[in-house]
PDB file of N, CA and C in Angstrom:
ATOM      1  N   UNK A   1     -78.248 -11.665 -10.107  1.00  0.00           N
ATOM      2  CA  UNK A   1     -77.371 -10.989  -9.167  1.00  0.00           C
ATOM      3  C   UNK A   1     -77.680 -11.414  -7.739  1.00  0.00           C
ATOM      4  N   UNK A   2     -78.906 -11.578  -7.296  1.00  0.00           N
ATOM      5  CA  UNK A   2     -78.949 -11.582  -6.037  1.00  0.00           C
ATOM      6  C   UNK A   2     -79.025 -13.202  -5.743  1.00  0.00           C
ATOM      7  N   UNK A   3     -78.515 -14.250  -6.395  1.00  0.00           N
ATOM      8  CA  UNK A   3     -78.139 -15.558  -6.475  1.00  0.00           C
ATOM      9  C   UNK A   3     -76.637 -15.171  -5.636  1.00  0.00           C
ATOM     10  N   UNK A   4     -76.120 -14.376  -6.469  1.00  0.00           N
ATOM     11  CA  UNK A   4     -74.421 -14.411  -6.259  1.00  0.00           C
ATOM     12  C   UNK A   4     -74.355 -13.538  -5.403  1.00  0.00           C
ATOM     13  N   UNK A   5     -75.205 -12.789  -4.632  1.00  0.00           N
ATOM     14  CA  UNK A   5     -74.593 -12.103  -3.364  1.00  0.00           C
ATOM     15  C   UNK A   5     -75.223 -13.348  -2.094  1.00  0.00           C
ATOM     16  N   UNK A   6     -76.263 -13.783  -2.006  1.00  0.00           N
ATOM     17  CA  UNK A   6     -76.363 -15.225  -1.689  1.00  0.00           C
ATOM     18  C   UNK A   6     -75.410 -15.505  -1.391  1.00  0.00           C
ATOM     19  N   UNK A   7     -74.777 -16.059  -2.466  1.00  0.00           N
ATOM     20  CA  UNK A   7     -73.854 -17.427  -2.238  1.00  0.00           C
ATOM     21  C   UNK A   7     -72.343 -17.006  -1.879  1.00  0.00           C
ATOM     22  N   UNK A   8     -72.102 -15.460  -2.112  1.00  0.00           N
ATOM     23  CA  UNK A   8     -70.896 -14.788  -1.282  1.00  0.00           C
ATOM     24  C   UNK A   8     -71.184 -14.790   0.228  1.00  0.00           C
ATOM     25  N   UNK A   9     -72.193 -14.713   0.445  1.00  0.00           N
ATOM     26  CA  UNK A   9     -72.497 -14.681   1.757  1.00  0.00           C
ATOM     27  C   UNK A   9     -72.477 -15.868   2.582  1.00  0.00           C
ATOM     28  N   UNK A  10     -73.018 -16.590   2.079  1.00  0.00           N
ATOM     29  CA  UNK A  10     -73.088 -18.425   2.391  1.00  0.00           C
ATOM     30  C   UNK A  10     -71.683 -19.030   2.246  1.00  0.00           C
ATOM     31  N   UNK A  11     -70.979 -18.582   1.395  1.00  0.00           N
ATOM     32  CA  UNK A  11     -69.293 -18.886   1.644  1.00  0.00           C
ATOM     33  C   UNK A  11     -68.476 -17.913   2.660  1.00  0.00           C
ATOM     34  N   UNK A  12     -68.728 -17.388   2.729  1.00  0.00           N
ATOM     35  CA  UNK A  12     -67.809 -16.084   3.887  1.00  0.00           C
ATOM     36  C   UNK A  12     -68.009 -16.508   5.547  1.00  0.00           C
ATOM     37  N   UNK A  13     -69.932 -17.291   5.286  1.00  0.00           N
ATOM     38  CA  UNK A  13     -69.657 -17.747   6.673  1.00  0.00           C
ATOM     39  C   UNK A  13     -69.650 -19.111   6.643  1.00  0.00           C
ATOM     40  N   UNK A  14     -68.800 -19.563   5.980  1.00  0.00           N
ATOM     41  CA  UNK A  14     -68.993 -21.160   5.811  1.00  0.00           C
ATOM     42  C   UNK A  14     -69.847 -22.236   6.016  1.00  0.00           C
ATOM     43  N   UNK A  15     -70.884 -22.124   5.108  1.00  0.00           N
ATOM     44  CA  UNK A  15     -71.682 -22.907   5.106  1.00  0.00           C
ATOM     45  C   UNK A  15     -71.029 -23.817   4.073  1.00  0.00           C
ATOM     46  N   UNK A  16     -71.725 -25.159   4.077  1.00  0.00           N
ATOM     47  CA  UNK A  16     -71.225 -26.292   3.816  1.00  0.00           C
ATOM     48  C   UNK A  16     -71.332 -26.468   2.199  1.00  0.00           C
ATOM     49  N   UNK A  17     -70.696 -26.949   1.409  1.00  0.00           N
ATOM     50  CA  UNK A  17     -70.555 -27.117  -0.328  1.00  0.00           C
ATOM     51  C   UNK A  17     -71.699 -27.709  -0.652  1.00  0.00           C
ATOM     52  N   UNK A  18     -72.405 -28.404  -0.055  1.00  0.00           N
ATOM     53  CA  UNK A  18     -73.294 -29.628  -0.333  1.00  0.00           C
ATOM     54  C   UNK A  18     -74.586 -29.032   0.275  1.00  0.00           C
ATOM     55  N   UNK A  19     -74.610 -27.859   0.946  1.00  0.00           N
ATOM     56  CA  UNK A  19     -76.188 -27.575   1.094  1.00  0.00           C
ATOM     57  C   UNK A  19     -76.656 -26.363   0.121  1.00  0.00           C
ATOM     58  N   UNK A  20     -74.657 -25.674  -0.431  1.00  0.00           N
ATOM     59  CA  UNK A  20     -75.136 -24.681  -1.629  1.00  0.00           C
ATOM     60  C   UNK A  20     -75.320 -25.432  -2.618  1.00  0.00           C
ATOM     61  N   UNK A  21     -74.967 -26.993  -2.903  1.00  0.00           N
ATOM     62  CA  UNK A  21     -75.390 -27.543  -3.951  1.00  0.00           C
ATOM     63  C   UNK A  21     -77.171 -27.706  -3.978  1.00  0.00           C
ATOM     64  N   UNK A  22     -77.523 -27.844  -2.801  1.00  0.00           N
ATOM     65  CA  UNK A  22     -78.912 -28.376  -3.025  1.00  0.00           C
ATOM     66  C   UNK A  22     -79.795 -27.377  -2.812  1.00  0.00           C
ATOM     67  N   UNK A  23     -79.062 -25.944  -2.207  1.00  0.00           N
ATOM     68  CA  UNK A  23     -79.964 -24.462  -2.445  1.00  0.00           C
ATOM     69  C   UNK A  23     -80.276 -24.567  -3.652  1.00  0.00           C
ATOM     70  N   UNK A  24     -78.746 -24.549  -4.421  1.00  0.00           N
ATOM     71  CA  UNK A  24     -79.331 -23.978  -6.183  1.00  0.00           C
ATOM     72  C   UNK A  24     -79.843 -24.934  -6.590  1.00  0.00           C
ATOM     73  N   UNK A  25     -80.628 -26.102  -6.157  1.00  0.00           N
ATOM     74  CA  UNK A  25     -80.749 -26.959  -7.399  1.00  0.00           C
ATOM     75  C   UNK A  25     -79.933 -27.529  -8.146  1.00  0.00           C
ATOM     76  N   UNK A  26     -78.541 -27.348  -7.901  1.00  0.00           N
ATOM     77  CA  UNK A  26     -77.387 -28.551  -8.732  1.00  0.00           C
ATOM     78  C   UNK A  26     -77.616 -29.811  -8.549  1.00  0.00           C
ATOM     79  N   UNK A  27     -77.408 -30.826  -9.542  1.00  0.00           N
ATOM     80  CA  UNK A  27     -77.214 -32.524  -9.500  1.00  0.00           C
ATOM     81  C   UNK A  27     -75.988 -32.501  -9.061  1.00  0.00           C
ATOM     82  N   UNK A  28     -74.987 -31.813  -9.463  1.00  0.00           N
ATOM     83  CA  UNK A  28     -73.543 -32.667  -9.876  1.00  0.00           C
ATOM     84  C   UNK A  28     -72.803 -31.157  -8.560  1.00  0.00           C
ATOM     85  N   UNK A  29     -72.486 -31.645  -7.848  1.00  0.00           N
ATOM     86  CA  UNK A  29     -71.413 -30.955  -7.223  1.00  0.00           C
ATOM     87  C   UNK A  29     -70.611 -29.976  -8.027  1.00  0.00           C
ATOM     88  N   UNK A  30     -69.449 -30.510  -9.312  1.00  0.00           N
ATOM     89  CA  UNK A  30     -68.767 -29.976  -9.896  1.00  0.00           C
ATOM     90  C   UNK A  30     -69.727 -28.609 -10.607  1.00  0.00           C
ATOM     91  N   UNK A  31     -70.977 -28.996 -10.747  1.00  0.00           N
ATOM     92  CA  UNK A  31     -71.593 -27.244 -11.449  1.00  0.00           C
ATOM     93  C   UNK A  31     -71.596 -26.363 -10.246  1.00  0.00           C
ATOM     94  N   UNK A  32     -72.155 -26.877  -8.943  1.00  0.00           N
ATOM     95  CA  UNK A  32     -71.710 -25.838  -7.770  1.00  0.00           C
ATOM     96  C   UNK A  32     -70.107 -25.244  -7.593  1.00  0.00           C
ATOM     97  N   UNK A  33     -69.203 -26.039  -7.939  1.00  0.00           N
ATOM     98  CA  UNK A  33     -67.766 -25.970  -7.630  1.00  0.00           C
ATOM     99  C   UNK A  33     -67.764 -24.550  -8.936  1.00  0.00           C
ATOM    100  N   UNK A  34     -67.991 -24.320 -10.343  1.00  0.00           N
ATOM    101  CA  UNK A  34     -67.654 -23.887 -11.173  1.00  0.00           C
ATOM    102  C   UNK A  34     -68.728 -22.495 -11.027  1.00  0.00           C
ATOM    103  N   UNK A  35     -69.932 -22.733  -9.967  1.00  0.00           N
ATOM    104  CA  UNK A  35     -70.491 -21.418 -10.235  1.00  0.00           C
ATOM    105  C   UNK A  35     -69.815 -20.727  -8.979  1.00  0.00           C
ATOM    106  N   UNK A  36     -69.160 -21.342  -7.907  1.00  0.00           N
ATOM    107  CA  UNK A  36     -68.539 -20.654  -6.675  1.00  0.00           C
ATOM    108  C   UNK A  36     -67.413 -19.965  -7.716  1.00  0.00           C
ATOM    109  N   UNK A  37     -66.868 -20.655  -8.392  1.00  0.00           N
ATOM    110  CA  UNK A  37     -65.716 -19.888  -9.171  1.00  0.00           C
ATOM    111  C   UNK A  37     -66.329 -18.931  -9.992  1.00  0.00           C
ATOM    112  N   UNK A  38     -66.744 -18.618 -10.385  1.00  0.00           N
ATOM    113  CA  UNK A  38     -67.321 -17.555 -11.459  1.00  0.00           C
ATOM    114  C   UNK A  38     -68.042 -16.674 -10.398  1.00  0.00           C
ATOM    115  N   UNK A  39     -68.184 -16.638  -9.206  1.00  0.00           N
ATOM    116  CA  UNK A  39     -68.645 -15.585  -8.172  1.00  0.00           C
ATOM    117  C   UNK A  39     -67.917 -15.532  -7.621  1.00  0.00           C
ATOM    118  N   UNK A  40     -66.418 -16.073  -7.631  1.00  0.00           N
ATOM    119  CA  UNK A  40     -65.544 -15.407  -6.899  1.00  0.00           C
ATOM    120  C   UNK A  40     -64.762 -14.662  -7.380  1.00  0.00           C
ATOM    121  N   UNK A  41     -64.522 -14.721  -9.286  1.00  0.00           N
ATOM    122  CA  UNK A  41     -64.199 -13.989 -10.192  1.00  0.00           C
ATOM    123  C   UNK A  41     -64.766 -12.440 -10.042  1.00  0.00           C
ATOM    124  N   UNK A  42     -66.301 -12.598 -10.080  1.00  0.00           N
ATOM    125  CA  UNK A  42     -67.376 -11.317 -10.178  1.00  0.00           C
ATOM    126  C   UNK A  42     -66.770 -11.078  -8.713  1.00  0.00           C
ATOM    127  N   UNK A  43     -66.672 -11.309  -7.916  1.00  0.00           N
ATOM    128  CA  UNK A  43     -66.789 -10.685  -6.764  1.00  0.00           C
ATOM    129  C   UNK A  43     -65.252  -9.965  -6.462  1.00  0.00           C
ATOM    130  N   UNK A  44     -64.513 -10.543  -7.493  1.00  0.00           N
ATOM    131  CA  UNK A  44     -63.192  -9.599  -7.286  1.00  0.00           C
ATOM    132  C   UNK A  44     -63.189  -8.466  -7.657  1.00  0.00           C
ATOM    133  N   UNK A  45     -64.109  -8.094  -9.037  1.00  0.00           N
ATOM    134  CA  UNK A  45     -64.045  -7.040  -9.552  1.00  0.00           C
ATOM    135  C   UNK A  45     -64.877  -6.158  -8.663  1.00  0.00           C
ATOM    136  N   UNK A  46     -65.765  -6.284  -7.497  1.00  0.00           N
ATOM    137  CA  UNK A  46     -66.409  -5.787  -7.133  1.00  0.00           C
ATOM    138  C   UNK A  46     -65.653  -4.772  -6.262  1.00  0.00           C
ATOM    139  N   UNK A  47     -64.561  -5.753  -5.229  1.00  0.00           N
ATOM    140  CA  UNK A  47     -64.261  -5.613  -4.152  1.00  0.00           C
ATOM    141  C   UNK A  47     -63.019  -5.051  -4.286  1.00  0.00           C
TER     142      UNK A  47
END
């Protein structure tokens, strides 16, 4: 959980795709692209 309030936060104030890739530890861009989507899913139900 507290990965994905992170990374709501790090997108809201636009930080850059490529430094949340290398926060989490992603190789491949596209797994950052697919976990922003799946926290923006969770984060609908939140909000």
């Amino acid at each position: 959980m507290g990965e994905g309030v992170l990374l709501i936060h790090l997108l809201e104030t636009g930080t850059d795709i490529r430094y949340i890739q290398q926060l989490l530890g992603h190789n491949s861009l596209k797994t950052t692209e697919i976990y922003i989507y799946i926290t923006d899913i969770a984060k609908s139900y939140i909000h």
